[in-house]
N, C-alpha and C. Protein backbone atom coordinates (compact mmCIF):
# COMPACT_ATOMS: atom_id res chain seq x y z
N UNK A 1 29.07 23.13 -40.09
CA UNK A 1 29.81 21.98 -39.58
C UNK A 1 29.68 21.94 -38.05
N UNK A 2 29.38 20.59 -37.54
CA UNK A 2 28.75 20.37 -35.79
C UNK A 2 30.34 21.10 -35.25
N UNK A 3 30.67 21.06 -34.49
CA UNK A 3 31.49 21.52 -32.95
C UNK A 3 31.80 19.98 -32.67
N UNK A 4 33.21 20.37 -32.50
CA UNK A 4 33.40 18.73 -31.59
C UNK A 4 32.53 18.41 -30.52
N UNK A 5 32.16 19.34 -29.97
CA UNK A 5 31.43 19.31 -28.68
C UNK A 5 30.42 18.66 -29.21
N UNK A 6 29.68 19.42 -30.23
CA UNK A 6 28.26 18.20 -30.63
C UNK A 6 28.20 17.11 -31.05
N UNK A 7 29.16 17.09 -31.80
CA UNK A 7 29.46 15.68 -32.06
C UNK A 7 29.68 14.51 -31.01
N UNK A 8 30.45 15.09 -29.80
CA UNK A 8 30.66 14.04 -28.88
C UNK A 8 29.84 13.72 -28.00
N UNK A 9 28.70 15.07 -27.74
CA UNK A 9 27.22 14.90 -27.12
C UNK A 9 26.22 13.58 -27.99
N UNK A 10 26.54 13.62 -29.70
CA UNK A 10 25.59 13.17 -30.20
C UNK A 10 26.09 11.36 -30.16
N UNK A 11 27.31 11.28 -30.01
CA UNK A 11 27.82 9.87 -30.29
C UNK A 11 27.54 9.36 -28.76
N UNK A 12 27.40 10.47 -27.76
CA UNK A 12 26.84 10.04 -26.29
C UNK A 12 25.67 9.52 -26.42
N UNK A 13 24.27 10.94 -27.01
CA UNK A 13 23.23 10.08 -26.73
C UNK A 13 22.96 8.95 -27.92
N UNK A 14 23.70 8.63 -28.98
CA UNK A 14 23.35 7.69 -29.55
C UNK A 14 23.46 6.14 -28.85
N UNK A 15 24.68 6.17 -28.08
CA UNK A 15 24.92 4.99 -27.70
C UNK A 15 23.98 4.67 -26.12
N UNK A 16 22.99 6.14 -25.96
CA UNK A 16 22.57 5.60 -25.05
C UNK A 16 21.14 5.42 -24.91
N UNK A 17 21.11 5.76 -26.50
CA UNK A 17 19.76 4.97 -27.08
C UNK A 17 18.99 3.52 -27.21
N UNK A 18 19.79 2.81 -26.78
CA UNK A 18 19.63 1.14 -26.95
C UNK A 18 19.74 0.81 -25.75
N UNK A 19 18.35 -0.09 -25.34
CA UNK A 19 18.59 -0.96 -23.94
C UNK A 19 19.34 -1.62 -23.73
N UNK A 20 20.17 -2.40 -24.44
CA UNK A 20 21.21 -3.18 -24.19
C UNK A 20 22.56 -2.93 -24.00
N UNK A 21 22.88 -1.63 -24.24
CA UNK A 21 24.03 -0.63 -24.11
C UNK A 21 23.89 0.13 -22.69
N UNK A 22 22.40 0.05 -22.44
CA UNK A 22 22.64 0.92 -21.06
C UNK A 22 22.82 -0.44 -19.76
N UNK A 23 22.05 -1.75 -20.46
CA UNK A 23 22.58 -2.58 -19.32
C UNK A 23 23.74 -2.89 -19.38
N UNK A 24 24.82 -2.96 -20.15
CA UNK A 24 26.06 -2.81 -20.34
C UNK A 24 27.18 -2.20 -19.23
N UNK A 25 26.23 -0.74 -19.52
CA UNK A 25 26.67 0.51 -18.16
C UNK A 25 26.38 0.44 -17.06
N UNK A 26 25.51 -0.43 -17.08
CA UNK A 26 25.11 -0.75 -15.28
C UNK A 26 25.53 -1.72 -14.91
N UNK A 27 25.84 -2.65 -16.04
CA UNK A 27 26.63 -3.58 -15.17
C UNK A 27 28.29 -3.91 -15.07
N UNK A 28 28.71 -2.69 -15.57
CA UNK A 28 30.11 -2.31 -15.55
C UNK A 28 30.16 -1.19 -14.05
N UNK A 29 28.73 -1.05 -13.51
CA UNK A 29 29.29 -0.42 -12.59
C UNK A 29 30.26 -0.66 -10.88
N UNK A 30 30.18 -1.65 -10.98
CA UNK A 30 31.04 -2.24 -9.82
C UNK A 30 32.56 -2.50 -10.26
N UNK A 31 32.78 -2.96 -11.82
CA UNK A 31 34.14 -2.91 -12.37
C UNK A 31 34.47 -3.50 -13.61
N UNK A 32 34.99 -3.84 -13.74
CA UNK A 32 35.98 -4.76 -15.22
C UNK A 32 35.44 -5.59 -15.62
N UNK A 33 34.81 -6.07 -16.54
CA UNK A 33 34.29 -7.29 -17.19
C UNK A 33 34.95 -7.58 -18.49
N UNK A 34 35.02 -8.97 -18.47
CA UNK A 34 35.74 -9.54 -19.57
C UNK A 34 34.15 -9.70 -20.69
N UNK A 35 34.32 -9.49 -22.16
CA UNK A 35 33.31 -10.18 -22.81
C UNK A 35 33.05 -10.89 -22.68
N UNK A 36 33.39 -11.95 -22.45
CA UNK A 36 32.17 -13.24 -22.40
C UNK A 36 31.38 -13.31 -21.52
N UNK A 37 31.77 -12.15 -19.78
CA UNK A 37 31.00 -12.02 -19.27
C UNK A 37 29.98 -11.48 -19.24
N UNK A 38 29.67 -10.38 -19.98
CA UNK A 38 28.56 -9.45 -20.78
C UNK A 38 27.86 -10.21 -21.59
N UNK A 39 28.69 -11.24 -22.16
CA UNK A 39 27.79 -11.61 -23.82
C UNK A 39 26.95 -12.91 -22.68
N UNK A 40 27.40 -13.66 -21.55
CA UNK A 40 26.60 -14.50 -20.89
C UNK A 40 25.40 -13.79 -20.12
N UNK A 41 25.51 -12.44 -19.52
CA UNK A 41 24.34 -12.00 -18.96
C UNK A 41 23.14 -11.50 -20.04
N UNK A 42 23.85 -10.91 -21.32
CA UNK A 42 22.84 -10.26 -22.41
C UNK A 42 22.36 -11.62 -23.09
N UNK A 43 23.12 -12.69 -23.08
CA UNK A 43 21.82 -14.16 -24.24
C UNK A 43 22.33 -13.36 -25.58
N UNK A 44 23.40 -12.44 -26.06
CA UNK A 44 23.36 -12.24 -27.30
C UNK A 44 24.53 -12.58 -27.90
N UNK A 45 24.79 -12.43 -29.51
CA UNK A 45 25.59 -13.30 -29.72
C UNK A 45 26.76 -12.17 -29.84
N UNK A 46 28.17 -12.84 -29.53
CA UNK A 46 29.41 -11.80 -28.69
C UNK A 46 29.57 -11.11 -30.33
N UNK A 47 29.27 -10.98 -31.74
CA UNK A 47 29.58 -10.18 -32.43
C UNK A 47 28.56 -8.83 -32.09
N UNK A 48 27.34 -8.80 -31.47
CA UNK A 48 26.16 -8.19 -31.06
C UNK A 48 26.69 -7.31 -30.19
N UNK A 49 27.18 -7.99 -29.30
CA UNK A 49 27.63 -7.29 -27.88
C UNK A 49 28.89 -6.92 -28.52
N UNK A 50 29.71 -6.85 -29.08
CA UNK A 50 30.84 -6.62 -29.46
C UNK A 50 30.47 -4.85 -30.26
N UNK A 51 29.62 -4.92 -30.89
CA UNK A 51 28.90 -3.84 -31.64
C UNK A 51 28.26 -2.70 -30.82
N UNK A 52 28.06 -3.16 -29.78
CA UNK A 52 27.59 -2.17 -28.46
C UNK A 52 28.54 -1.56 -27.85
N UNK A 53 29.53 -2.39 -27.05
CA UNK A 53 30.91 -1.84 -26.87
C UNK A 53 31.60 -0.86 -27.51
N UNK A 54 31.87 -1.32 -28.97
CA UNK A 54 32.10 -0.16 -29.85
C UNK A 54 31.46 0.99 -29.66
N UNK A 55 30.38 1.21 -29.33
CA UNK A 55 29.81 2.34 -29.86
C UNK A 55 29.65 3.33 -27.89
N UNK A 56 29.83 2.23 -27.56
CA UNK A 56 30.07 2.58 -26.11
C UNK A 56 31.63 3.15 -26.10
N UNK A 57 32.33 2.55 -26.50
CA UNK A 57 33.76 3.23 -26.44
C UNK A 57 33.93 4.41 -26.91
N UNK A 58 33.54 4.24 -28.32
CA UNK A 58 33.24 5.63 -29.60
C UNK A 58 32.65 7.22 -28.83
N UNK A 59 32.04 6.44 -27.59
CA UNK A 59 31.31 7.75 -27.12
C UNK A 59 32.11 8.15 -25.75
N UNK A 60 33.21 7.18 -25.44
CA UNK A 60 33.76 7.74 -24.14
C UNK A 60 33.27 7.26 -22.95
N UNK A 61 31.87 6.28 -23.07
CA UNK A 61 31.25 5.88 -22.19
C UNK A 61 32.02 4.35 -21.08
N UNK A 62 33.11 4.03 -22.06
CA UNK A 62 33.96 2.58 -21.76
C UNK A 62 35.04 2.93 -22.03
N UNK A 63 35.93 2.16 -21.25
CA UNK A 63 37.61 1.81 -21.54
C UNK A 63 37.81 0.28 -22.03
N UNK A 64 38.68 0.18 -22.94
CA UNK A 64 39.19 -1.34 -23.08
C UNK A 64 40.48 -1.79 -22.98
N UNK A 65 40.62 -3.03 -22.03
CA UNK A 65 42.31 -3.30 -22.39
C UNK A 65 42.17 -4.58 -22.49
N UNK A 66 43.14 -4.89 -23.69
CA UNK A 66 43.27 -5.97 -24.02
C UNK A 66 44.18 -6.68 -23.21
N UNK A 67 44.09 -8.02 -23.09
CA UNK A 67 45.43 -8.86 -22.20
C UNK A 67 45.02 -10.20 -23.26
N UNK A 68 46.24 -10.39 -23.76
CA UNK A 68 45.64 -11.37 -25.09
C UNK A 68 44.78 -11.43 -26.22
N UNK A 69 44.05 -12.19 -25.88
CA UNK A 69 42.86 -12.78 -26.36
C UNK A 69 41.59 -12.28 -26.01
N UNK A 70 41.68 -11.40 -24.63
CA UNK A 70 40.56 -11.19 -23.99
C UNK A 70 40.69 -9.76 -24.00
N UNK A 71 39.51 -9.36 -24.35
CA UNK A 71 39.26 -7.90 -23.99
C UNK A 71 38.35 -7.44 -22.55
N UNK A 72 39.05 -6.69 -21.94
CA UNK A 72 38.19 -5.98 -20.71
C UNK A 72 37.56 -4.90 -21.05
N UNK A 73 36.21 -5.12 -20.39
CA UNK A 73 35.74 -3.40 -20.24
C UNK A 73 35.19 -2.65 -19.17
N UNK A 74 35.67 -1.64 -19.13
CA UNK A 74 35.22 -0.65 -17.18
C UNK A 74 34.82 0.68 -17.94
N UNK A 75 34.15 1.12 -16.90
CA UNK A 75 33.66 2.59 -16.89
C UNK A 75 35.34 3.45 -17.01
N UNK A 76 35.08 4.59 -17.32
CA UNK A 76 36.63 5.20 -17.51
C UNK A 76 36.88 5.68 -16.26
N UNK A 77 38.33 6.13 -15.87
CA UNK A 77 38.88 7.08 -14.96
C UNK A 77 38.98 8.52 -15.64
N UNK A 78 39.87 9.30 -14.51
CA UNK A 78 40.23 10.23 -14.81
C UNK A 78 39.62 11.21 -15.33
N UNK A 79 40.02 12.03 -16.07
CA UNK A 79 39.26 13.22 -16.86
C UNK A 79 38.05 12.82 -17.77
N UNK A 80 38.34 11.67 -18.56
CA UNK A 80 36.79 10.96 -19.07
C UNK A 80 35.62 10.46 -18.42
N UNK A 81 36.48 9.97 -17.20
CA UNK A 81 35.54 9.72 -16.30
C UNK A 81 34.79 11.07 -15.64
N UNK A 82 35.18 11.76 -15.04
CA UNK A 82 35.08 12.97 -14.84
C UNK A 82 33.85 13.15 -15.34
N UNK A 83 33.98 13.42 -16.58
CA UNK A 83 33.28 14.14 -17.79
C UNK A 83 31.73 12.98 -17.77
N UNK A 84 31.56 12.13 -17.65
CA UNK A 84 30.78 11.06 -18.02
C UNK A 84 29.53 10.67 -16.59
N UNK A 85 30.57 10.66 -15.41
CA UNK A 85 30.25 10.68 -14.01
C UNK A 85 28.53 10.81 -13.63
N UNK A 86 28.30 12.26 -14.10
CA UNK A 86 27.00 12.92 -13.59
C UNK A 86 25.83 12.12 -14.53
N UNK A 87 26.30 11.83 -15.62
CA UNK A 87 25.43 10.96 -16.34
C UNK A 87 25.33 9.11 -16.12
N UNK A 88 26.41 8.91 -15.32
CA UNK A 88 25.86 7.37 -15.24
C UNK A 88 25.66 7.10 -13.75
N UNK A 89 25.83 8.60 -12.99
CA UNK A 89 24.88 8.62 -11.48
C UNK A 89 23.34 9.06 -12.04
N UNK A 90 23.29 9.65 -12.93
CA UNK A 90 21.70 9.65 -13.04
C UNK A 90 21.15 8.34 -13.45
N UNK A 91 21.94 7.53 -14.11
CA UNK A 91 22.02 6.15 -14.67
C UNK A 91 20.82 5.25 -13.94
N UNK A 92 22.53 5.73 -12.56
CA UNK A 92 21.90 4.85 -11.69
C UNK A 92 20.99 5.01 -11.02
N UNK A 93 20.74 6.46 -10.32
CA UNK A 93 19.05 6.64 -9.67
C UNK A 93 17.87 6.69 -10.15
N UNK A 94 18.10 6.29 -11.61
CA UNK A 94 16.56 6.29 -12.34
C UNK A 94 16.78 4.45 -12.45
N UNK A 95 17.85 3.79 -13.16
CA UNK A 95 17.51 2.75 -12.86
C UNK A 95 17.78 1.45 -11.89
N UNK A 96 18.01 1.76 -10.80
CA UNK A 96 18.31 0.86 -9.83
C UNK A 96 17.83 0.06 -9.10
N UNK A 97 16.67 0.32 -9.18
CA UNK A 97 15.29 -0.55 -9.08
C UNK A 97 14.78 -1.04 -9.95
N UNK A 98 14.81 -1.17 -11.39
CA UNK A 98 13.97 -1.72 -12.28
C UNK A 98 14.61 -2.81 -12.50
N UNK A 99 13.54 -4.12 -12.36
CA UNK A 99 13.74 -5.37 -12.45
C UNK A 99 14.58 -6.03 -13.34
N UNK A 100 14.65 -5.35 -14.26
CA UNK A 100 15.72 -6.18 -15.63
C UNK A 100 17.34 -5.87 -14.77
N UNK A 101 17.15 -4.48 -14.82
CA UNK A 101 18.72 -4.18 -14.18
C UNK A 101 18.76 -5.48 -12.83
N UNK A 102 18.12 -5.30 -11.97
CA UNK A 102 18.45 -6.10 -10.73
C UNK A 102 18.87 -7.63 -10.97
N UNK A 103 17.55 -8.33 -12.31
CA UNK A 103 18.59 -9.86 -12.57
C UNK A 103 19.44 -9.69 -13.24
N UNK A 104 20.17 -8.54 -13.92
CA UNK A 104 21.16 -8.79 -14.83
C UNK A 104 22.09 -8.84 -13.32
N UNK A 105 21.95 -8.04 -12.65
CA UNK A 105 22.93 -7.97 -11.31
C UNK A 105 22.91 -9.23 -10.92
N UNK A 106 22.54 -9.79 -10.45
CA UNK A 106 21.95 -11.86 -9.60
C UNK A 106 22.90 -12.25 -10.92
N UNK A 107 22.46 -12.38 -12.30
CA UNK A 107 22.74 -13.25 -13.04
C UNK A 107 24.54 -13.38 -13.13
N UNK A 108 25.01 -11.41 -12.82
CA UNK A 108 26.24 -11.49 -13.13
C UNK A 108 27.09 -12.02 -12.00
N UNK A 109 26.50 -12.02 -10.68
CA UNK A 109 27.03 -12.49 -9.70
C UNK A 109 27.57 -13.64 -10.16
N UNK A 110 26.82 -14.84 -10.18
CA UNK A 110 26.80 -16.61 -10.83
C UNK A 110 28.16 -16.06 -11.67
N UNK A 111 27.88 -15.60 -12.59
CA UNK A 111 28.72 -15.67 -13.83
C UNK A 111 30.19 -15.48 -13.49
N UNK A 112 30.03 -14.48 -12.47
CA UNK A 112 31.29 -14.16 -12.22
C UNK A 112 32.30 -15.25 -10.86
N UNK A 113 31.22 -16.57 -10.57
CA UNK A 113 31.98 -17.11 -10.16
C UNK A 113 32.81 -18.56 -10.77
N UNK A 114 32.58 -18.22 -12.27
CA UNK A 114 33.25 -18.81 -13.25
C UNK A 114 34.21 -18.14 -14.22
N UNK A 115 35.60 -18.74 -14.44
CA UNK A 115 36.37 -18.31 -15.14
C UNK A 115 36.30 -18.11 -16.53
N UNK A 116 36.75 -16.80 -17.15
CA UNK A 116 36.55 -16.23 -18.10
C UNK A 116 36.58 -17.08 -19.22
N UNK A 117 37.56 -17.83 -18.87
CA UNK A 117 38.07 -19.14 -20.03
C UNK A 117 37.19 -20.25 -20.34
N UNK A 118 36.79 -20.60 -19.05
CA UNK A 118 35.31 -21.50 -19.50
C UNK A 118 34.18 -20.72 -19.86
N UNK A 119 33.86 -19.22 -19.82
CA UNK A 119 32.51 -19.16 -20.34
C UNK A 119 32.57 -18.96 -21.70
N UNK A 120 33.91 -17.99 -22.01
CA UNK A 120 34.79 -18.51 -23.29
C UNK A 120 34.17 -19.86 -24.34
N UNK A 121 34.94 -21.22 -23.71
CA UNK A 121 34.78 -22.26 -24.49
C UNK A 121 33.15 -22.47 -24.33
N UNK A 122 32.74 -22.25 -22.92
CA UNK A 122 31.08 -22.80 -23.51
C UNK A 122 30.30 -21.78 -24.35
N UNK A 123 30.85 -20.58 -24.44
CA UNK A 123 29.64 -20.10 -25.26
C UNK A 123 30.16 -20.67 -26.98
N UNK A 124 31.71 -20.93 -27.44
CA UNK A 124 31.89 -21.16 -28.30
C UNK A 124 31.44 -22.62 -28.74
N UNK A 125 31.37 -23.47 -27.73
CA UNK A 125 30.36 -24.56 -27.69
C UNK A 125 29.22 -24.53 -28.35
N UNK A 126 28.46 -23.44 -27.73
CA UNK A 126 26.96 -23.42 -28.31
C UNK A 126 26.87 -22.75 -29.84
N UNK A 127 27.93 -22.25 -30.02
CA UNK A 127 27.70 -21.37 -31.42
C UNK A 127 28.14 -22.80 -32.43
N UNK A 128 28.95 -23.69 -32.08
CA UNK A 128 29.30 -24.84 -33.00
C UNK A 128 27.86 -25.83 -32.89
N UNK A 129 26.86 -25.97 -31.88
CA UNK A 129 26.16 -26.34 -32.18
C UNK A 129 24.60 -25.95 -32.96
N UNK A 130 25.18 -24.62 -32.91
CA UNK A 130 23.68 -24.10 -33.72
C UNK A 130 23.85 -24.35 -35.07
């Protein structure tokens, strides 16, 4: 039977197996994002991104707080944070230059100078029209 310890190594590198989970982590690195702001920079659909999160949380890699309707997500504090730290500074010096990371950065700028609530209704917009 694994060790908690392995287990929580393995639910680490699982979730940090997928490109779209690690742009997730990089772009939580400045702070708090609401979902719809994630699900507007990834083009995927928010049950998708919703499924990443999870597994991002599952591993300790995210915090969430709900306020309503809306869920936030940040890198952790404290002792989780702690624990997590040395791995999403390596994060960042291997990818901080590579071009995908840099427009997700540009793209989230824009995004973030719109309220959560309208990107909200427009992305639910587009899902009623598909």
């Amino acid at each position: 039977m694994p060790s908690e310890t392995l287990r929580s190594t393995l639910r680490i590198t699982k979730a940090l197996s997928d490109w779209q989970r690690i742009r997730i982590l990089m772009m939580l690195e400045p702070g708090e994002l609401c979902v719809c702001q994630i699900v507007e920079v990834l083009v995927l659909a928010p049950s998708t991104v919703s499924k990443h999160l999870s597994l991002l949380s599952a591993a300790g890699l995210v915090e969430v707080r709900k306020e309503g309707r809306w869920a936030h997500y940040k890198l952790p504090d404290g002792p989780a944070g702690a624990l997590i730290r040395p791995l999403l500074v390596w994060l960042h010096n291997r990818l901080r230059t590579e071009p995908a990371i840099r427009r997700d950065r540009q793209t989230l700028r824009a995004i973030l100078t719109c309220k959560p609530e309208r990107l909200c209704r427009r992305q639910r917009d587009r899902r009623k029209e598909s």
